[in-house]
Each structure stands twice: as structure tokens, then as C-alpha cells.
ModelCIF file with pLDDT and N, C-alpha, C, O atoms, coordinates in Angstrom:
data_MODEL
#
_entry.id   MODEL 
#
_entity.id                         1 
_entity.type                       polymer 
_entity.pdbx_number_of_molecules   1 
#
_entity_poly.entity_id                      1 
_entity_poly.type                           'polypeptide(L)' 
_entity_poly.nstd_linkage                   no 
_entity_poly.nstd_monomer                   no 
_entity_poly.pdbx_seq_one_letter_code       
;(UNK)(UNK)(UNK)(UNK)(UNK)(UNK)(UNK)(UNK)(UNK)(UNK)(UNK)(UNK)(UNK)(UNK)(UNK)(UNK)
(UNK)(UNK)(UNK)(UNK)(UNK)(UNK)(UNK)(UNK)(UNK)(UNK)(UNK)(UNK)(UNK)(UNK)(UNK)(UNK)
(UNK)(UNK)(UNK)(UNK)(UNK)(UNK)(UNK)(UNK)(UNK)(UNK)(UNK)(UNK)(UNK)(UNK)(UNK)(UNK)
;
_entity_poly.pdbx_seq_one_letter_code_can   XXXXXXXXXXXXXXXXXXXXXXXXXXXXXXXXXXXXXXXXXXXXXXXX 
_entity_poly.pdbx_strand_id                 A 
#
loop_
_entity_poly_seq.entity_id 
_entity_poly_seq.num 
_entity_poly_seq.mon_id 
_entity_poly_seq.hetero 
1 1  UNK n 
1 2  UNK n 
1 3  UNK n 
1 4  UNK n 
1 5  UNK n 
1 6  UNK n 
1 7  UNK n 
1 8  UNK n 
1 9  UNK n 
1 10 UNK n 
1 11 UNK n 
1 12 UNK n 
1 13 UNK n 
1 14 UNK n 
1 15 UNK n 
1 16 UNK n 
1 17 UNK n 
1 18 UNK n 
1 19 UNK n 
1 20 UNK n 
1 21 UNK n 
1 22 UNK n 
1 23 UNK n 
1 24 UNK n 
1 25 UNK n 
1 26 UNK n 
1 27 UNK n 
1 28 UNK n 
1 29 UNK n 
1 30 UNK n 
1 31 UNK n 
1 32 UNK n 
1 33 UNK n 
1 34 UNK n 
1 35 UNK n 
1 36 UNK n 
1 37 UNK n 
1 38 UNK n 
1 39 UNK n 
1 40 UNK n 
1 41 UNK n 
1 42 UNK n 
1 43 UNK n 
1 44 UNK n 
1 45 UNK n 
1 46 UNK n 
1 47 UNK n 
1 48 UNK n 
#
_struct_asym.id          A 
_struct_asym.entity_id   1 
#
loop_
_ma_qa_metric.id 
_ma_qa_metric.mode 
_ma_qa_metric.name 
_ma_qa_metric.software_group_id 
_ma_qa_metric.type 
1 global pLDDT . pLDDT 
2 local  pLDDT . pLDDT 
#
_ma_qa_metric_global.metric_id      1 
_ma_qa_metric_global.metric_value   85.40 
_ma_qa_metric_global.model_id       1 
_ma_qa_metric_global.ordinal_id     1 
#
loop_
_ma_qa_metric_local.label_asym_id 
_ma_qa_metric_local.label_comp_id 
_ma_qa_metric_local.label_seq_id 
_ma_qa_metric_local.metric_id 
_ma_qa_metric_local.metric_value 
_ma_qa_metric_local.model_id 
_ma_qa_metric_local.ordinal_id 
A UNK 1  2 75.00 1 1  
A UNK 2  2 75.00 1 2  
A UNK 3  2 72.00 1 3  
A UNK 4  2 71.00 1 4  
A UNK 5  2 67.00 1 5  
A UNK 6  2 73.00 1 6  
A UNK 7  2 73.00 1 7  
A UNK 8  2 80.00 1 8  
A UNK 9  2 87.00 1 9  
A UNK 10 2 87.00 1 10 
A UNK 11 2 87.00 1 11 
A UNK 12 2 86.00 1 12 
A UNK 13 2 83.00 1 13 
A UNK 14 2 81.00 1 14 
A UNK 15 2 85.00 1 15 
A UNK 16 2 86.00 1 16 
A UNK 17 2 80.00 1 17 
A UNK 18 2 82.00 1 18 
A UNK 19 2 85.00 1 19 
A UNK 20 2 82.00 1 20 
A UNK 21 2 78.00 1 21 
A UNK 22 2 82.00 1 22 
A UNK 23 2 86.00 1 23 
A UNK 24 2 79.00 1 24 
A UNK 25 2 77.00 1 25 
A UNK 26 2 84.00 1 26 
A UNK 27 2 87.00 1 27 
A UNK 28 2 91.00 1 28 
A UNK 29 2 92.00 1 29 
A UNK 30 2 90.00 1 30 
A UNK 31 2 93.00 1 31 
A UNK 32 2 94.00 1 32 
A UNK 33 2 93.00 1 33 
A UNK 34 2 94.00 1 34 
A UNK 35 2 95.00 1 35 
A UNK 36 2 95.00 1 36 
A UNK 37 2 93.00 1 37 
A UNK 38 2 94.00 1 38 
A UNK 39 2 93.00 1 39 
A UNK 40 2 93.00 1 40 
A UNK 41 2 93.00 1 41 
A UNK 42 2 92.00 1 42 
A UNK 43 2 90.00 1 43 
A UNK 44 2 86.00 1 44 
A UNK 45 2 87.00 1 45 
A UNK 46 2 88.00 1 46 
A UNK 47 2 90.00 1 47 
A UNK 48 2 93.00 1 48 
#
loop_
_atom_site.group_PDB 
_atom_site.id 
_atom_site.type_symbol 
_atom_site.label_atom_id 
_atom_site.label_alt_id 
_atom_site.label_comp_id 
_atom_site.label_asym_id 
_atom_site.label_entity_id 
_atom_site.label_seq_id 
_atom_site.pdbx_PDB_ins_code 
_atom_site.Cartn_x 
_atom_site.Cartn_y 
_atom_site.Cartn_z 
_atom_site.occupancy 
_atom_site.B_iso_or_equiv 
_atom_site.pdbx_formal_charge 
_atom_site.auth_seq_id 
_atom_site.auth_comp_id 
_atom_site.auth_asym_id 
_atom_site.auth_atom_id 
_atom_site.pdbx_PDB_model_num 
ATOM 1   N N  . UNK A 1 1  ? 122.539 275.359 222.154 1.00 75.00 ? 1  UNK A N  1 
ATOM 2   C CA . UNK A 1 1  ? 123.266 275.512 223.417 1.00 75.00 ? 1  UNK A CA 1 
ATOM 3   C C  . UNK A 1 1  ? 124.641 276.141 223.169 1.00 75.00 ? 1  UNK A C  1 
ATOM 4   O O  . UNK A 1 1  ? 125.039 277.073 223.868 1.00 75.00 ? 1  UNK A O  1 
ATOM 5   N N  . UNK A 1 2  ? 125.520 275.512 221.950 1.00 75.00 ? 2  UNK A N  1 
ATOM 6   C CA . UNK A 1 2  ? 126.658 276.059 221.668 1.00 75.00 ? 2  UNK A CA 1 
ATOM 7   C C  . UNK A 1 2  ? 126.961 277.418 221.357 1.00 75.00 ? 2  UNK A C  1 
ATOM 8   O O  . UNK A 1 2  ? 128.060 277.960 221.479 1.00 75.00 ? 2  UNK A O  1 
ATOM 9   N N  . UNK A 1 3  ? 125.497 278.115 220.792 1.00 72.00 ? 3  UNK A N  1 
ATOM 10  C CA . UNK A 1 3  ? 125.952 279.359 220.077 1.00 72.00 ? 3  UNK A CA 1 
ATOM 11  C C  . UNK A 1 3  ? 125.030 280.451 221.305 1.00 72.00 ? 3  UNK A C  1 
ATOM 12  O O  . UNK A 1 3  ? 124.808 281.658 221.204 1.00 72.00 ? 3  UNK A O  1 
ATOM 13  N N  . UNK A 1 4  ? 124.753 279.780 222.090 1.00 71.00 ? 4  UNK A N  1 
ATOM 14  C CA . UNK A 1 4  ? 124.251 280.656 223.499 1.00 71.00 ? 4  UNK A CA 1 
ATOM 15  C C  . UNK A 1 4  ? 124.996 280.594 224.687 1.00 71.00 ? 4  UNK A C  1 
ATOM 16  O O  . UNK A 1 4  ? 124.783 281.037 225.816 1.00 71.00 ? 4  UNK A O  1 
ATOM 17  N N  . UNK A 1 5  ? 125.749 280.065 224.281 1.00 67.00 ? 5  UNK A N  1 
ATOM 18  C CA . UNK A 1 5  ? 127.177 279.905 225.058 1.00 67.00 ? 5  UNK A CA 1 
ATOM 19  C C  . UNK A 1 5  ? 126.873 279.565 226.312 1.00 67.00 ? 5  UNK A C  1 
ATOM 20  O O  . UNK A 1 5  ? 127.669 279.712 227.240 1.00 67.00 ? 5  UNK A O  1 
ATOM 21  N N  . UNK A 1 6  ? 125.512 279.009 226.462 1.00 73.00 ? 6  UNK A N  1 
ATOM 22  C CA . UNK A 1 6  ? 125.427 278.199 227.999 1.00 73.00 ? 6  UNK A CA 1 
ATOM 23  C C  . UNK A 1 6  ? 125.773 276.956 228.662 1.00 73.00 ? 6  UNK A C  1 
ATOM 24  O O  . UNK A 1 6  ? 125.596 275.778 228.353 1.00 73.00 ? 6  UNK A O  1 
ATOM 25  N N  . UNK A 1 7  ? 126.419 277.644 229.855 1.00 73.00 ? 7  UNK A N  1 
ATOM 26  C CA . UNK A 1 7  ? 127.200 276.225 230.834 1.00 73.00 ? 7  UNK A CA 1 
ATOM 27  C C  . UNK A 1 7  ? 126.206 275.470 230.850 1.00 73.00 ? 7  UNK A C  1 
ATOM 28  O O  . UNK A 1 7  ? 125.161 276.120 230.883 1.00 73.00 ? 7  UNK A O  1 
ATOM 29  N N  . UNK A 1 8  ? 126.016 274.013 230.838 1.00 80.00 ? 8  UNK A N  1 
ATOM 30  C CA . UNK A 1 8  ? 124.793 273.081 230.774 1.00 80.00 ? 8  UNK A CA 1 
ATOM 31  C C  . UNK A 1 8  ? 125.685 272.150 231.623 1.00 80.00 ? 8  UNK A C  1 
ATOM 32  O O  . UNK A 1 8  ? 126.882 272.438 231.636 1.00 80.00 ? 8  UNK A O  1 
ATOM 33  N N  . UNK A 1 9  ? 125.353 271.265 232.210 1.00 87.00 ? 9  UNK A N  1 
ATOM 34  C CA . UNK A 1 9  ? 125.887 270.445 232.823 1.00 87.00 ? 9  UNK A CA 1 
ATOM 35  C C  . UNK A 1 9  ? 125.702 269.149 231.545 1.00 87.00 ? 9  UNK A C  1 
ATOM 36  O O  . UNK A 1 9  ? 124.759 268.760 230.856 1.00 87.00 ? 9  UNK A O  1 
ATOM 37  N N  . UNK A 1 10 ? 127.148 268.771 231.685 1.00 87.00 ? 10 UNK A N  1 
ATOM 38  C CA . UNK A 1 10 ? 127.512 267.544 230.286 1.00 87.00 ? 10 UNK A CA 1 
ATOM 39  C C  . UNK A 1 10 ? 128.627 266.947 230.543 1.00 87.00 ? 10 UNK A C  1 
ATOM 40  O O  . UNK A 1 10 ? 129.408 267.285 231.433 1.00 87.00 ? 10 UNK A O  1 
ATOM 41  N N  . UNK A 1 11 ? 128.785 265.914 229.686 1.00 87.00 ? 11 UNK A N  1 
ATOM 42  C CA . UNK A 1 11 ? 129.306 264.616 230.073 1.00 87.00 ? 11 UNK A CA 1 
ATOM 43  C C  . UNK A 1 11 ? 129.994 264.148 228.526 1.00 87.00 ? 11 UNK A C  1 
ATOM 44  O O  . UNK A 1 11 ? 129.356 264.298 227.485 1.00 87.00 ? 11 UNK A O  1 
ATOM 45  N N  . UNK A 1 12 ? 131.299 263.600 228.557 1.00 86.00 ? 12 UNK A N  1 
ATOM 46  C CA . UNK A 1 12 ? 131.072 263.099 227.065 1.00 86.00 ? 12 UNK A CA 1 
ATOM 47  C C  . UNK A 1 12 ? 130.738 261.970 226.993 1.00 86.00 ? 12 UNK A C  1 
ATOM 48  O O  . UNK A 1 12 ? 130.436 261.240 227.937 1.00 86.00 ? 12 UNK A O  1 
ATOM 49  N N  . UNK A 1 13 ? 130.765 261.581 225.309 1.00 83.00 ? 13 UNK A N  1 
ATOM 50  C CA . UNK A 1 13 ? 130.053 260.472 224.970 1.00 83.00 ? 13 UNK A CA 1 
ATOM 51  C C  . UNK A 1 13 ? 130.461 259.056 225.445 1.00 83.00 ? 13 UNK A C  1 
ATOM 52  O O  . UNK A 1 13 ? 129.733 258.143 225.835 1.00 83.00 ? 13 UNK A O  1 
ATOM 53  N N  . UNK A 1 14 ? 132.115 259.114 225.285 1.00 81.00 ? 14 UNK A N  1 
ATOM 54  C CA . UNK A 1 14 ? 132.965 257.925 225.734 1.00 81.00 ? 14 UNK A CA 1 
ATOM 55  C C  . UNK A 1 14 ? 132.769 257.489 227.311 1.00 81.00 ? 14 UNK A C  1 
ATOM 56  O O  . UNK A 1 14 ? 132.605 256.300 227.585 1.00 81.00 ? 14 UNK A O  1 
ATOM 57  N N  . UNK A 1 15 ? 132.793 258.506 228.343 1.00 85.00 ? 15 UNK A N  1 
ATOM 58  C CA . UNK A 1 15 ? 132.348 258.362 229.297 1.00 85.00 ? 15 UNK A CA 1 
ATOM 59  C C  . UNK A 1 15 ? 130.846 258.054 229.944 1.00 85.00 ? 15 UNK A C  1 
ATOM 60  O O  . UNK A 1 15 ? 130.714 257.389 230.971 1.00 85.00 ? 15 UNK A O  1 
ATOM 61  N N  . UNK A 1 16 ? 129.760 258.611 229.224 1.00 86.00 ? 16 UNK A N  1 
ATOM 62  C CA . UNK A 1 16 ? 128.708 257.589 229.474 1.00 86.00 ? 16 UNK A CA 1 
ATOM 63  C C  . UNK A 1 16 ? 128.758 256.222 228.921 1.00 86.00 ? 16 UNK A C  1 
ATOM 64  O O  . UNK A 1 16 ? 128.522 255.313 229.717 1.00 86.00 ? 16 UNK A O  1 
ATOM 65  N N  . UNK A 1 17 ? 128.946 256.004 228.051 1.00 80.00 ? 17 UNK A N  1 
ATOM 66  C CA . UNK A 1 17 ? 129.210 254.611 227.520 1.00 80.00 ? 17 UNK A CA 1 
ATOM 67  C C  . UNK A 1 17 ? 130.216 253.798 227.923 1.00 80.00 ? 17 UNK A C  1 
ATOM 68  O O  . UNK A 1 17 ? 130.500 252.768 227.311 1.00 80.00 ? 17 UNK A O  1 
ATOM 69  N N  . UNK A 1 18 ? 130.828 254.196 228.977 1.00 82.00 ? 18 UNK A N  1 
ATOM 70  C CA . UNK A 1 18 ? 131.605 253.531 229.898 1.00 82.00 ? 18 UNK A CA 1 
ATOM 71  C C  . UNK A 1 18 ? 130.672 252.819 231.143 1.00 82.00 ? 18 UNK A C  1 
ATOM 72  O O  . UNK A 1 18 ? 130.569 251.629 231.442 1.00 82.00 ? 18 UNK A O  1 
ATOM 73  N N  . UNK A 1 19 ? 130.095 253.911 231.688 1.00 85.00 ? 19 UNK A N  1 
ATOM 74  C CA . UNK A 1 19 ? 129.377 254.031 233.349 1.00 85.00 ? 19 UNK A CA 1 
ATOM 75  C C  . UNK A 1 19 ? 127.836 253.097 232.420 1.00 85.00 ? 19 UNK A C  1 
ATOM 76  O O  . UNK A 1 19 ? 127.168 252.206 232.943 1.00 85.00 ? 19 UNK A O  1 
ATOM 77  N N  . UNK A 1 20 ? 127.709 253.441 231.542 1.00 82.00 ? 20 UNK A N  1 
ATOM 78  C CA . UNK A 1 20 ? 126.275 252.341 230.982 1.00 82.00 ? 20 UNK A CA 1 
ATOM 79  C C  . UNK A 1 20 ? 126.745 250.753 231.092 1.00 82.00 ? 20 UNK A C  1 
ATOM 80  O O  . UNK A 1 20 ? 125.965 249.861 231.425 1.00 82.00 ? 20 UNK A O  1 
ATOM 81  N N  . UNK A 1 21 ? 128.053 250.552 230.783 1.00 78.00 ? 21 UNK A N  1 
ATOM 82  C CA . UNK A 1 21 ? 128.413 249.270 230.579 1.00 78.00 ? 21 UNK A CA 1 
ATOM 83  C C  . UNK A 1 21 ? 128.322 248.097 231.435 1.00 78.00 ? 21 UNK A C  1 
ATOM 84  O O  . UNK A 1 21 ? 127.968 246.919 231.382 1.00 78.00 ? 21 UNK A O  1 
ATOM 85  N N  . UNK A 1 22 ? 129.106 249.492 232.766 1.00 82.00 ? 22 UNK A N  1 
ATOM 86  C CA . UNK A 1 22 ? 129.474 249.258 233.740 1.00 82.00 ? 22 UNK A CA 1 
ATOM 87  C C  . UNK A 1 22 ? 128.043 248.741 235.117 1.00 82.00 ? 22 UNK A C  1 
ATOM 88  O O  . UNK A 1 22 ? 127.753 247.788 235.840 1.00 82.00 ? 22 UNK A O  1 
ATOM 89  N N  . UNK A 1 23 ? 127.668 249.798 234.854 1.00 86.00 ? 23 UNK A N  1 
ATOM 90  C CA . UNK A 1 23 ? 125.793 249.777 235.459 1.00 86.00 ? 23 UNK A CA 1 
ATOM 91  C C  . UNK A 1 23 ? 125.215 248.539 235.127 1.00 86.00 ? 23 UNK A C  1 
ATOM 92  O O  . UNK A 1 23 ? 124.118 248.270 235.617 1.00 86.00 ? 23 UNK A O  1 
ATOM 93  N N  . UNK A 1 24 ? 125.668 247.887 234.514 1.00 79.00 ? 24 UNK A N  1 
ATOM 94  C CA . UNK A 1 24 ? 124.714 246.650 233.635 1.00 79.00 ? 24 UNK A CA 1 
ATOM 95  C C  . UNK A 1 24 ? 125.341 244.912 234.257 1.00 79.00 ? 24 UNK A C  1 
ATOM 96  O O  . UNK A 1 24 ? 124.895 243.765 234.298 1.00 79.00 ? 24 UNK A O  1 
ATOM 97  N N  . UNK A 1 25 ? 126.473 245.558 234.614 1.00 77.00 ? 25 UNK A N  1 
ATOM 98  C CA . UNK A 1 25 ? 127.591 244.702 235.012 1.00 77.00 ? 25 UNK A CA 1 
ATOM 99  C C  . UNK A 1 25 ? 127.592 244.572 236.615 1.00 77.00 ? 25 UNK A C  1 
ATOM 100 O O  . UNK A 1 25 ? 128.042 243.576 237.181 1.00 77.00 ? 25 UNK A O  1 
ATOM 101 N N  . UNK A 1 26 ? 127.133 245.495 237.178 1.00 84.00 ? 26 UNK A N  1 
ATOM 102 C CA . UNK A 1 26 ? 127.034 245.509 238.964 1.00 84.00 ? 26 UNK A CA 1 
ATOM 103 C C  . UNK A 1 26 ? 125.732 245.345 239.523 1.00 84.00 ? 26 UNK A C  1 
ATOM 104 O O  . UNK A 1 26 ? 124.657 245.702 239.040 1.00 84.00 ? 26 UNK A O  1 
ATOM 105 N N  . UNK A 1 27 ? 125.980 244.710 240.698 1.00 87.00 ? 27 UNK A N  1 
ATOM 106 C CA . UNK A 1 27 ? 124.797 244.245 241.393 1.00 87.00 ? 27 UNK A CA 1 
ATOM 107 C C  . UNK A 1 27 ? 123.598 245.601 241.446 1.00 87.00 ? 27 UNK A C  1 
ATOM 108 O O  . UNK A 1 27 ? 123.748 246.560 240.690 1.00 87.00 ? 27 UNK A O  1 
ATOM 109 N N  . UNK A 1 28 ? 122.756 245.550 242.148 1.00 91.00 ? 28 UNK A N  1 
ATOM 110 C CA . UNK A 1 28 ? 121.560 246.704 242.421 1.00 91.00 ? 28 UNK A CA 1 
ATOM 111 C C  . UNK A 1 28 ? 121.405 247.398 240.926 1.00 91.00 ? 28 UNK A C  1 
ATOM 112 O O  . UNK A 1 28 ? 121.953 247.435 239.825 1.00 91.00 ? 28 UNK A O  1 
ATOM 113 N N  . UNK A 1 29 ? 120.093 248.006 241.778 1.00 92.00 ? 29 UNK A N  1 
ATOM 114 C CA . UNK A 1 29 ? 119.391 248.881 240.331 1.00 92.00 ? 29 UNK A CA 1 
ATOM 115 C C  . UNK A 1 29 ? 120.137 249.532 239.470 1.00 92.00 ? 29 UNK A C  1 
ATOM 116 O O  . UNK A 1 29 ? 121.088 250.265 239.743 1.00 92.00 ? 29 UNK A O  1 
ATOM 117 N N  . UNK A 1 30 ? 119.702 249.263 238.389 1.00 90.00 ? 30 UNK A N  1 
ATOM 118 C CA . UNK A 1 30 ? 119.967 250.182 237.278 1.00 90.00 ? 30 UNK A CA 1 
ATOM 119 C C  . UNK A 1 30 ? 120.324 251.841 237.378 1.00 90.00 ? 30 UNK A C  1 
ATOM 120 O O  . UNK A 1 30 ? 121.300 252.545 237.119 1.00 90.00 ? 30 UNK A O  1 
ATOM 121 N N  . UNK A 1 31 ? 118.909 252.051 237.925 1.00 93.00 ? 31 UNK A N  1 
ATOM 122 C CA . UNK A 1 31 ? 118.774 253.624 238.120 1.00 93.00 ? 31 UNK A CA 1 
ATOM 123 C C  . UNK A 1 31 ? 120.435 254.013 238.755 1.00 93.00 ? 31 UNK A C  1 
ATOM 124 O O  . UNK A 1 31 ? 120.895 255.108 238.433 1.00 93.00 ? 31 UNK A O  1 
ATOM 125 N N  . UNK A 1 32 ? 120.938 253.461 239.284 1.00 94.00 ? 32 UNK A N  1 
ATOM 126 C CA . UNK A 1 32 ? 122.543 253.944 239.867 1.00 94.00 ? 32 UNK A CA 1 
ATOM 127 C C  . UNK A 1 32 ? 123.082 254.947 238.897 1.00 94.00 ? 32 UNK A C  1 
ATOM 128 O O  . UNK A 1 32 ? 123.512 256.004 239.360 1.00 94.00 ? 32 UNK A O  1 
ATOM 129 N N  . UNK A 1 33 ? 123.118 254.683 237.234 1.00 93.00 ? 33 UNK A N  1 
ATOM 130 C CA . UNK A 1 33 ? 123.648 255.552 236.793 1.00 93.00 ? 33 UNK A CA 1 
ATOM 131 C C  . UNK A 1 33 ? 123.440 256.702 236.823 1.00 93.00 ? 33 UNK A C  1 
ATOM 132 O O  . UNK A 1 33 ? 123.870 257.464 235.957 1.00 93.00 ? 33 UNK A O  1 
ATOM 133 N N  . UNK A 1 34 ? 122.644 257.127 237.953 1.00 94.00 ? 34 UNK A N  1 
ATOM 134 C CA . UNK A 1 34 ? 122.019 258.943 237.766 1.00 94.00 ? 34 UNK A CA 1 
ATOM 135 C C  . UNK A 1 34 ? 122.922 259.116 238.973 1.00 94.00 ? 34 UNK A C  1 
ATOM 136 O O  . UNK A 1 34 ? 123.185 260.287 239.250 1.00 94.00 ? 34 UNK A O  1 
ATOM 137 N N  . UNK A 1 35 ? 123.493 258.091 239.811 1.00 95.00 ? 35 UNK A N  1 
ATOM 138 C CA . UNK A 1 35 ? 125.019 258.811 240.455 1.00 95.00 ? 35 UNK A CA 1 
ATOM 139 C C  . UNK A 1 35 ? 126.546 258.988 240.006 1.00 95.00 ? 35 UNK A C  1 
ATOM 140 O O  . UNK A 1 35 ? 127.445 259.585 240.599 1.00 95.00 ? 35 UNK A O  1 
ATOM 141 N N  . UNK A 1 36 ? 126.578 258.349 238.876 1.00 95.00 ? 36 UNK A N  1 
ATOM 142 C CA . UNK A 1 36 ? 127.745 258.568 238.262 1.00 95.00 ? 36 UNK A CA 1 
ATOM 143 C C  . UNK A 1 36 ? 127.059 259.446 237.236 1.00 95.00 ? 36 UNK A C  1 
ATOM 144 O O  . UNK A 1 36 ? 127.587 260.422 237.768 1.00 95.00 ? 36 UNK A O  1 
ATOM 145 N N  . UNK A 1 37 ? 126.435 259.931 236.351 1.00 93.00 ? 37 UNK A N  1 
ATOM 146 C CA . UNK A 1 37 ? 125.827 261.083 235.595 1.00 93.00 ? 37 UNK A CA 1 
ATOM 147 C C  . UNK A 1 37 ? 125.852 262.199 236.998 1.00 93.00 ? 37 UNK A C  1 
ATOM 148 O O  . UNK A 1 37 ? 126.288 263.342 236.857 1.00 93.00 ? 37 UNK A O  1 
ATOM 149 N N  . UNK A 1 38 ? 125.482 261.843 237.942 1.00 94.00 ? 38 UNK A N  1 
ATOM 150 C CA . UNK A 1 38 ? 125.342 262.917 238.237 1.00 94.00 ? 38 UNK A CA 1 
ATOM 151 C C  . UNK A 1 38 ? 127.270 263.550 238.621 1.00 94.00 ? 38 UNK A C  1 
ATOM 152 O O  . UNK A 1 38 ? 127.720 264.635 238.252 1.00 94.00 ? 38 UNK A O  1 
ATOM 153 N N  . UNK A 1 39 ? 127.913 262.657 239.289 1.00 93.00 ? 39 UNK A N  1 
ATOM 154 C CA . UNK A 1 39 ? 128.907 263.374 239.352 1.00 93.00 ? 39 UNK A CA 1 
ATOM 155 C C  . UNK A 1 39 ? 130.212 263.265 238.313 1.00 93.00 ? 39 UNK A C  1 
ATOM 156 O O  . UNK A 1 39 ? 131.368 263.594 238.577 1.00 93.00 ? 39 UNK A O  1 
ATOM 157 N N  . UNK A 1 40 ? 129.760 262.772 237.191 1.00 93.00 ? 40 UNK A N  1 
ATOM 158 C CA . UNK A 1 40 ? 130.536 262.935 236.259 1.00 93.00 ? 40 UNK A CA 1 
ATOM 159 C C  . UNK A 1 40 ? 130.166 264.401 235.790 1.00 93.00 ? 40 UNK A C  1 
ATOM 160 O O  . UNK A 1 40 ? 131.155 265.000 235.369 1.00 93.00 ? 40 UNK A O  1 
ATOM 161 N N  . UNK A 1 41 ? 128.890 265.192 235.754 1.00 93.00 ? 41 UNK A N  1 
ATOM 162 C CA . UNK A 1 41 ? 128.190 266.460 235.563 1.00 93.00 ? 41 UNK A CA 1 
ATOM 163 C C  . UNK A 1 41 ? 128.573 266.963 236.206 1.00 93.00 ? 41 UNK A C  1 
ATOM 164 O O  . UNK A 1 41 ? 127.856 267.963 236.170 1.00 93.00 ? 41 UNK A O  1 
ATOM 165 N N  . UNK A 1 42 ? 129.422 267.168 237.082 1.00 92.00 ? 42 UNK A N  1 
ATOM 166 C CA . UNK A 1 42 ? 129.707 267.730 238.649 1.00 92.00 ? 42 UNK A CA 1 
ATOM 167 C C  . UNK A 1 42 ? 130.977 268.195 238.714 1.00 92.00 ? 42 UNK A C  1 
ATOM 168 O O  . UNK A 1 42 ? 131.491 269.024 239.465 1.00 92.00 ? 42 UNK A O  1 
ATOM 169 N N  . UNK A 1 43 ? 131.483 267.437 237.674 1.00 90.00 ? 43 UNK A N  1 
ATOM 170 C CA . UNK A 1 43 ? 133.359 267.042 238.106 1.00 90.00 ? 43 UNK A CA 1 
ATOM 171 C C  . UNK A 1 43 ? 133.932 268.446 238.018 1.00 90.00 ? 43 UNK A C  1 
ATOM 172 O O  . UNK A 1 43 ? 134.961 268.609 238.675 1.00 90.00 ? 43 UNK A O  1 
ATOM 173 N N  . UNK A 1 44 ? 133.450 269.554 237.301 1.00 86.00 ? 44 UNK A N  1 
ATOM 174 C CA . UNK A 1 44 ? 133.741 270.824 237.335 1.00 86.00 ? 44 UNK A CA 1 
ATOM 175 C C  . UNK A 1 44 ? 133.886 271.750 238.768 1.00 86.00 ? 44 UNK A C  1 
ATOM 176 O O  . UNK A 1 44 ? 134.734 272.642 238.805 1.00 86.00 ? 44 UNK A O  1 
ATOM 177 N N  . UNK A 1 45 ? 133.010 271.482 239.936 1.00 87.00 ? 45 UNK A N  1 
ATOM 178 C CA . UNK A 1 45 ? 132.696 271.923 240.726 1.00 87.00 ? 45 UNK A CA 1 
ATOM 179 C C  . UNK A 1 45 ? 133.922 271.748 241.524 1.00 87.00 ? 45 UNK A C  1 
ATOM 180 O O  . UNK A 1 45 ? 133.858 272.548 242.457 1.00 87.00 ? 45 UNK A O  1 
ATOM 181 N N  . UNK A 1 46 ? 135.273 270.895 241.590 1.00 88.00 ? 46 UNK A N  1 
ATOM 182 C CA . UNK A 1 46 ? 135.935 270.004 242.331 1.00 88.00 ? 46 UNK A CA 1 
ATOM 183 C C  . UNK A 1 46 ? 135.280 268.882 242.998 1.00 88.00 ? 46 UNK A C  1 
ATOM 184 O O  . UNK A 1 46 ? 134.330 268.278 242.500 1.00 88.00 ? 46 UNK A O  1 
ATOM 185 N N  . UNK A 1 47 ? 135.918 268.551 244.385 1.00 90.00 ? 47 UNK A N  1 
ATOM 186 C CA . UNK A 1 47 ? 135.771 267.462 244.271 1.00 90.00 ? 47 UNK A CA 1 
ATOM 187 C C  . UNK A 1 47 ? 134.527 267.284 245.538 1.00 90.00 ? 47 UNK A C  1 
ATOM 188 O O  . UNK A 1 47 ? 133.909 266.267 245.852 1.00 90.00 ? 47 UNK A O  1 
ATOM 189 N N  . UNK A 1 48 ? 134.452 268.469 246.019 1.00 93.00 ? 48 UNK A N  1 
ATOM 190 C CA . UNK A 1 48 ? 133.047 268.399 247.220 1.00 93.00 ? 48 UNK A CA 1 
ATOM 191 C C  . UNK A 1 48 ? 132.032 268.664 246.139 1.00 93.00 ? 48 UNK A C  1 
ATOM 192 O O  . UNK A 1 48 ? 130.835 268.725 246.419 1.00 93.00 ? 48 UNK A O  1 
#
């Protein structure tokens, strides 16, 4: 990916392992973390 120099939508490491912690810790499903993945992946776009 690095040496094809393609935009990929990514996240770092410290920050998923934050929102995993966190997901584990709050009421409702699990699956939630594919809304903070998703707009932690996003955060480039601003803020709409």
C-alpha cells in the first residue's frame, strides 16, 4: 500500500485500541465499533 502510494482509509493503532476498550465497556452491541472505525476513517473528509 505504502509504495503504491494509495489513500486507503486508516486509523492508527493507539486509537483503535482505545474505541476497542471502550466498546467493551458500554452498553449495546459490540458491532458499534464499525461507527467509530468508521468515522475515525473519515476524519479526513472534515467533519460532515
Amino acid at each position: 500500500i505504502i509504495d503504491n502510494k494509495r489513500d486507503v482509509l486508516k486509523m492508527n493503532q493507539a486509537d483503535f485500541l482505545t474505541g476497542s476498550g471502550i466498546v467493551r465497556a458500554i452498553p449495546g452491541p459490540v458491532f458499534s465499533i464499525a461507527a467509530f472505525s468508521g468515522g475515525m476513517t473519515m476524519r479526513s473528509e472534515g467533519a460532515f
